[in-house]
N, C-alpha and C. Protein backbone atom coordinates (compact mmCIF):
# COMPACT_ATOMS: atom_id res chain seq x y z
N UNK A 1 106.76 81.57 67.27
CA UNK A 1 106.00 80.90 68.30
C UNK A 1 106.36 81.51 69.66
N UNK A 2 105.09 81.71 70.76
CA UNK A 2 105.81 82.70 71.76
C UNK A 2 106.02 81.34 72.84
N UNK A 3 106.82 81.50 74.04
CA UNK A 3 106.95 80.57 74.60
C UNK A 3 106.67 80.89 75.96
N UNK A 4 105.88 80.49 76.65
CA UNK A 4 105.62 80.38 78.02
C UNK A 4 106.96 80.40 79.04
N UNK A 5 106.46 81.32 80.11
CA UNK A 5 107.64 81.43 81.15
C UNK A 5 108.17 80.17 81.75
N UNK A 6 107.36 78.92 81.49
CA UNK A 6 108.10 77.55 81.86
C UNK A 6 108.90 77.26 80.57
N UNK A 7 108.83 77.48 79.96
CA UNK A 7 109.24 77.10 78.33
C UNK A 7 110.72 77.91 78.73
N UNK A 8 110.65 78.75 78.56
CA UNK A 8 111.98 79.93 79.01
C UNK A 8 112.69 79.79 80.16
N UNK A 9 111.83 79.23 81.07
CA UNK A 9 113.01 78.83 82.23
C UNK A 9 113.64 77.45 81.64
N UNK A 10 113.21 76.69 81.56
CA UNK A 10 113.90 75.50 80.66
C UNK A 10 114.79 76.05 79.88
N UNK A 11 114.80 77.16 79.00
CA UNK A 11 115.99 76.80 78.13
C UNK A 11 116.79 77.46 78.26
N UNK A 12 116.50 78.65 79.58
CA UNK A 12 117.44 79.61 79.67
C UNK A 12 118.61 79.54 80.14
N UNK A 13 120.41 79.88 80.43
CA UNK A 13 121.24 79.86 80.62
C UNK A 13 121.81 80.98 81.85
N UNK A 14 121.69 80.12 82.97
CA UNK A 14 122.09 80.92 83.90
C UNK A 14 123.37 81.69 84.18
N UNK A 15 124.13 80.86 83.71
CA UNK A 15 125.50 81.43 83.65
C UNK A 15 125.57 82.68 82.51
N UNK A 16 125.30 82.76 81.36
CA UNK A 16 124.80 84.04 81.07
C UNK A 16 123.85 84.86 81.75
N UNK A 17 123.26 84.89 82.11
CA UNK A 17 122.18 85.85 83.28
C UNK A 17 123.22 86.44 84.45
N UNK A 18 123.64 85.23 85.07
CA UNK A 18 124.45 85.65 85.73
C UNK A 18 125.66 86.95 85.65
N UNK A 19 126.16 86.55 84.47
CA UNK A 19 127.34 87.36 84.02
C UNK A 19 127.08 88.66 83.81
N UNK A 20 125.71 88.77 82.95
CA UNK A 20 125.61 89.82 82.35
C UNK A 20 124.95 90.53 83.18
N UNK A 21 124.44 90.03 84.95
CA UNK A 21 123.85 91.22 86.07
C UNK A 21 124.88 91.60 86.76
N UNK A 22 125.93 90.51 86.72
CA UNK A 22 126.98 90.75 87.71
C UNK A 22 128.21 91.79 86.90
N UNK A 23 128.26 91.83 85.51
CA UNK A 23 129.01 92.52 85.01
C UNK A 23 128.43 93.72 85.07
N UNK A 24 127.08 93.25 83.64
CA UNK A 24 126.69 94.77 82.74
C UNK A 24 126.07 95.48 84.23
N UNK A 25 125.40 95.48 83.97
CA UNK A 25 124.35 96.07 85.54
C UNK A 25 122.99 94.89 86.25
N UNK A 26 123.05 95.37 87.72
CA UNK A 26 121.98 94.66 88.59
C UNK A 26 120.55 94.96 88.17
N UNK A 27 120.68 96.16 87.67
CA UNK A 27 119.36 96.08 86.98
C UNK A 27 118.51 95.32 85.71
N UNK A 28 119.72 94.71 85.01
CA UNK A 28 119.04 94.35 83.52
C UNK A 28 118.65 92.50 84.10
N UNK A 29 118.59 92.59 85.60
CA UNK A 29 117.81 91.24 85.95
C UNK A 29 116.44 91.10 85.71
N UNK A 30 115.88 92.83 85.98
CA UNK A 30 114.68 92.69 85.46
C UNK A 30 113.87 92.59 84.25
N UNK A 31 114.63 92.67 83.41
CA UNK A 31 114.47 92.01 82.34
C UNK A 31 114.05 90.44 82.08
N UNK A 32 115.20 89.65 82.52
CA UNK A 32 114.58 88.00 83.11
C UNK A 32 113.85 88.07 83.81
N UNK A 33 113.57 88.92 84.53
CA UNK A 33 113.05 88.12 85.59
C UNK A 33 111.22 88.74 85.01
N UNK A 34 110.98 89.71 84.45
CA UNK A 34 110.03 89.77 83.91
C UNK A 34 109.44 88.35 82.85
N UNK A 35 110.80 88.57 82.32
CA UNK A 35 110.58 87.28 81.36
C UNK A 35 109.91 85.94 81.42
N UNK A 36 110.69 85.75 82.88
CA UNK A 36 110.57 84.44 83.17
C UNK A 36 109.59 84.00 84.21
N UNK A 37 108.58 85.90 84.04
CA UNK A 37 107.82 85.60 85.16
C UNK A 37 107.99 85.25 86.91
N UNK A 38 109.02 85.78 87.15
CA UNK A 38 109.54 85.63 88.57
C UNK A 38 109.82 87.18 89.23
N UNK A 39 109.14 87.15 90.22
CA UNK A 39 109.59 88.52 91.09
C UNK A 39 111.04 88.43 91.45
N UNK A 40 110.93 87.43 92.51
CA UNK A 40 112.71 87.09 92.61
C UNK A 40 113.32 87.75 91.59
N UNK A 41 113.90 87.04 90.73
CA UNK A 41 114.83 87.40 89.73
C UNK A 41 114.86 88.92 89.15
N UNK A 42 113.87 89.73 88.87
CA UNK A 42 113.56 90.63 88.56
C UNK A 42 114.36 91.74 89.61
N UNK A 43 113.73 91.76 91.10
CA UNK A 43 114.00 92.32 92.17
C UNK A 43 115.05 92.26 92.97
N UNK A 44 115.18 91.30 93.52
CA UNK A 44 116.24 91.02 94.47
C UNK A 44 117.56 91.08 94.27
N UNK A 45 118.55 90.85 93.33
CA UNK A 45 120.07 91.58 92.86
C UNK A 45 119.85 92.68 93.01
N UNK A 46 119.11 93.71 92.45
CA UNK A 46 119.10 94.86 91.96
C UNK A 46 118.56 95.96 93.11
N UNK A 47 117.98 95.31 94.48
CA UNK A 47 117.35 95.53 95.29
C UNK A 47 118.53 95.51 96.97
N UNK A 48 119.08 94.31 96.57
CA UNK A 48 120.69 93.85 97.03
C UNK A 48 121.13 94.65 97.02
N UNK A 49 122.30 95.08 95.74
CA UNK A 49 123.22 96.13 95.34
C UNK A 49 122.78 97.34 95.89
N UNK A 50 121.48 98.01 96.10
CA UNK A 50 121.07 99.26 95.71
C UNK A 50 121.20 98.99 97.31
N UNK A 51 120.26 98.40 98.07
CA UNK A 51 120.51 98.67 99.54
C UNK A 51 121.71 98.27 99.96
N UNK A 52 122.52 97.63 99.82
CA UNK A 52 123.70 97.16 100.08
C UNK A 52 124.46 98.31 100.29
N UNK A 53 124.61 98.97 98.64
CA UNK A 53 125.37 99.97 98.56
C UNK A 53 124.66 101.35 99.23
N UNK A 54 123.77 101.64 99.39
CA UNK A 54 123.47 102.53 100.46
C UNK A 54 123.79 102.31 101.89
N UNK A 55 123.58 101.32 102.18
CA UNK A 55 124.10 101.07 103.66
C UNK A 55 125.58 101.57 103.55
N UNK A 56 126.46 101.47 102.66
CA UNK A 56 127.94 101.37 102.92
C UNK A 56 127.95 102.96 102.66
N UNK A 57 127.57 103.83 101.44
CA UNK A 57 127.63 105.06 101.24
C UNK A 57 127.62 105.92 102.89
N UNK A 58 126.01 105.46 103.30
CA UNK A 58 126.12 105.93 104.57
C UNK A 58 126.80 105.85 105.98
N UNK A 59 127.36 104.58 105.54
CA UNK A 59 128.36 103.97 106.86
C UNK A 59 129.62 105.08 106.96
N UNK A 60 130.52 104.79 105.68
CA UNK A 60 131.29 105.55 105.12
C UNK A 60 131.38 106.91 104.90
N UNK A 61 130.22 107.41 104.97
CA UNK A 61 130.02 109.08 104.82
C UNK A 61 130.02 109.40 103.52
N UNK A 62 130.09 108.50 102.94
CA UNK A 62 130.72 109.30 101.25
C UNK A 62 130.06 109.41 100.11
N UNK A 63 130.11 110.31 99.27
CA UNK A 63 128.98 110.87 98.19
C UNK A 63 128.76 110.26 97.14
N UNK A 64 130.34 109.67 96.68
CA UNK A 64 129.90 108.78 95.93
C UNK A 64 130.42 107.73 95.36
N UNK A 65 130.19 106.54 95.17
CA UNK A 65 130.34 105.39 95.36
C UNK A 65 131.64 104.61 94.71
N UNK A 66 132.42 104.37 95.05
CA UNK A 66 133.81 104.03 94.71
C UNK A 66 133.64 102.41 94.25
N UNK A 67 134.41 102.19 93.00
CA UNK A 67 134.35 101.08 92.13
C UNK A 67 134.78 100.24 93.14
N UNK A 68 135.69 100.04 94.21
CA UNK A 68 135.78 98.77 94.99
C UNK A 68 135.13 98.57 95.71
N UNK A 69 134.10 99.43 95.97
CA UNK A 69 132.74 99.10 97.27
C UNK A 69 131.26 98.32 95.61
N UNK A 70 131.72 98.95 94.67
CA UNK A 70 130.55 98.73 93.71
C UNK A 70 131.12 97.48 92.77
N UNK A 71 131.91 97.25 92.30
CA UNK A 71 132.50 96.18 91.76
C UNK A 71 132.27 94.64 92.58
N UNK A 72 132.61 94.42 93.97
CA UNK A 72 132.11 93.67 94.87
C UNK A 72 130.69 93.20 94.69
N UNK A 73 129.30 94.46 95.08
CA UNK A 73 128.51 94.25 95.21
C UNK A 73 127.81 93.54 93.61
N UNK A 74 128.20 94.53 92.52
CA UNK A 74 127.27 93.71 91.43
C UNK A 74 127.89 92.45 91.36
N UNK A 75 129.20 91.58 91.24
CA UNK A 75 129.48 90.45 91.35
C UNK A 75 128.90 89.48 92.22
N UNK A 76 128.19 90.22 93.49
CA UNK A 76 127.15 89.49 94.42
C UNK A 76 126.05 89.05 93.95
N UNK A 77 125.43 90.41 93.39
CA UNK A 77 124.66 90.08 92.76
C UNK A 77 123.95 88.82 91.48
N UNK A 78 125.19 89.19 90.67
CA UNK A 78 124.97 88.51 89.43
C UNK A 78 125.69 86.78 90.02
N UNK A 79 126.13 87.25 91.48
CA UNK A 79 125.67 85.32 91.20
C UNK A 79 124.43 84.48 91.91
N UNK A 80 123.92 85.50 92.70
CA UNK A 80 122.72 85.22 93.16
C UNK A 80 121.75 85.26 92.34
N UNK A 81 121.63 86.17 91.10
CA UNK A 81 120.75 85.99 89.94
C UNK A 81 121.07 84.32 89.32
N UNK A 82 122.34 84.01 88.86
CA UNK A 82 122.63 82.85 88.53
C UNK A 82 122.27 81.74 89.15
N UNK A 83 122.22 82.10 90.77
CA UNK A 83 122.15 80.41 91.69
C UNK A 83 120.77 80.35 91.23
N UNK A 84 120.15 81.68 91.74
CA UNK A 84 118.47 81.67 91.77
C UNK A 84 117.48 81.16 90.74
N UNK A 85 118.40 81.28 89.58
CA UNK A 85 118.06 81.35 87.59
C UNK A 85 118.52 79.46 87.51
N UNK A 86 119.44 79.21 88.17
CA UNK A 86 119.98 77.86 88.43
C UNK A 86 119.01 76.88 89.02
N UNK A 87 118.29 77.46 90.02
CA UNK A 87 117.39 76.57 90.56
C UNK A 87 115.52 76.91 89.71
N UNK A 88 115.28 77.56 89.30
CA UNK A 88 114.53 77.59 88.34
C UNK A 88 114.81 77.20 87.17
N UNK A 89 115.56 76.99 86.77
CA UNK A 89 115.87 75.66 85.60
C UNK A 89 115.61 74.57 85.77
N UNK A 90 116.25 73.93 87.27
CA UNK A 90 116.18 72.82 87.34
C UNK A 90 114.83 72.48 88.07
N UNK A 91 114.24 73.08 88.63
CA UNK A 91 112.72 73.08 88.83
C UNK A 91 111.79 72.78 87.62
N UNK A 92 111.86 73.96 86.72
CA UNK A 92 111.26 73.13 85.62
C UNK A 92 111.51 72.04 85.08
N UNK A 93 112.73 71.76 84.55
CA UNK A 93 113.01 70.35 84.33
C UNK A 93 112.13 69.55 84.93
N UNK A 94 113.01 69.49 86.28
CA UNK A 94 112.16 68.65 86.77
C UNK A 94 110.59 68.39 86.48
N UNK A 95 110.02 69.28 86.72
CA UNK A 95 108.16 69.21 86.40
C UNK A 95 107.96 68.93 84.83
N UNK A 96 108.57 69.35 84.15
CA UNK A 96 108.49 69.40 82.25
C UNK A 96 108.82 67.20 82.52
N UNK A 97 109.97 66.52 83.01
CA UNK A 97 110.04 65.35 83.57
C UNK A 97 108.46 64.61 84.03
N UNK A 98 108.21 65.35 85.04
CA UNK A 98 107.16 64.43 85.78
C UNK A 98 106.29 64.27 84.91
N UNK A 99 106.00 65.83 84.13
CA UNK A 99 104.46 65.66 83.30
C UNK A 99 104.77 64.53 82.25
N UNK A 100 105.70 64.46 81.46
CA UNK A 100 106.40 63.22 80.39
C UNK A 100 105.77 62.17 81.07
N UNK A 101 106.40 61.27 82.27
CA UNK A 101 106.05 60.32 82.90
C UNK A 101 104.60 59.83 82.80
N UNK A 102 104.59 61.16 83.37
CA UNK A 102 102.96 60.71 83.86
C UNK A 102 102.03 60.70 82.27
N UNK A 103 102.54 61.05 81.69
CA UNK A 103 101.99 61.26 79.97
C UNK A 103 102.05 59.73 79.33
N UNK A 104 103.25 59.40 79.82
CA UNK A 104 103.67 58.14 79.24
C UNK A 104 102.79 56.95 80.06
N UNK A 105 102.56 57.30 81.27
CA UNK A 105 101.86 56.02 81.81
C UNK A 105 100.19 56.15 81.57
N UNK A 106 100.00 57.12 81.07
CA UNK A 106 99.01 57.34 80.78
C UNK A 106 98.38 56.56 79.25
N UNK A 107 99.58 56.64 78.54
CA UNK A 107 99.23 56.18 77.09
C UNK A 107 99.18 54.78 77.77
């Protein structure tokens, strides 16, 4: 059964999302965030890190990118994927809630 991007934000687990942009890479947000039908999520970590870490490359002068300037940034990342993945959970809820209600006062 395929499940709709409200269906998937409901059941999805931010704290995994989180982990695994802020660990594995900023990029595999776009993956969710395709998923779940959200530009946000898709873009913005991965968009973060990448300008982030260019700004500093160029600040710094340097060619190429040293694990304590890059270690920092994807951990930024992957929790802003999480807050962001956090509040689209509870958004749906919420609405998956109202429609119930209103279902119920309806019967």
């Amino acid at each position: 059964m395929r499940q709709t991007p409200t269906e998937r934000r409901e059941q999805c687990n931010p704290t995994l999302i989180g982990i695994f942009v802020g660990v594995v890479s900023p990029l595999s947000s776009l993956v969710w965030g395709i998923r779940q039908r959200s530009l946000k999520l898709a873009l913005f970590p991965y968009l973060f890190v990448f300008v982030a870490g260019f700004i500093i490359l160029s600040l710094a002068r340097e060619t190429k990118f040293k694990p304590e300037f890059k270690i920092p940034l994807q951990l930024i990342g992957g929790y802003y994927s999480f807050d962001l993945t956090k509040k689209m959970k509870e958004e749906a809820l919420k609405n998956k809630n109202k429609d119930f209600d209103a279902e119920i006062k309806n019967n």
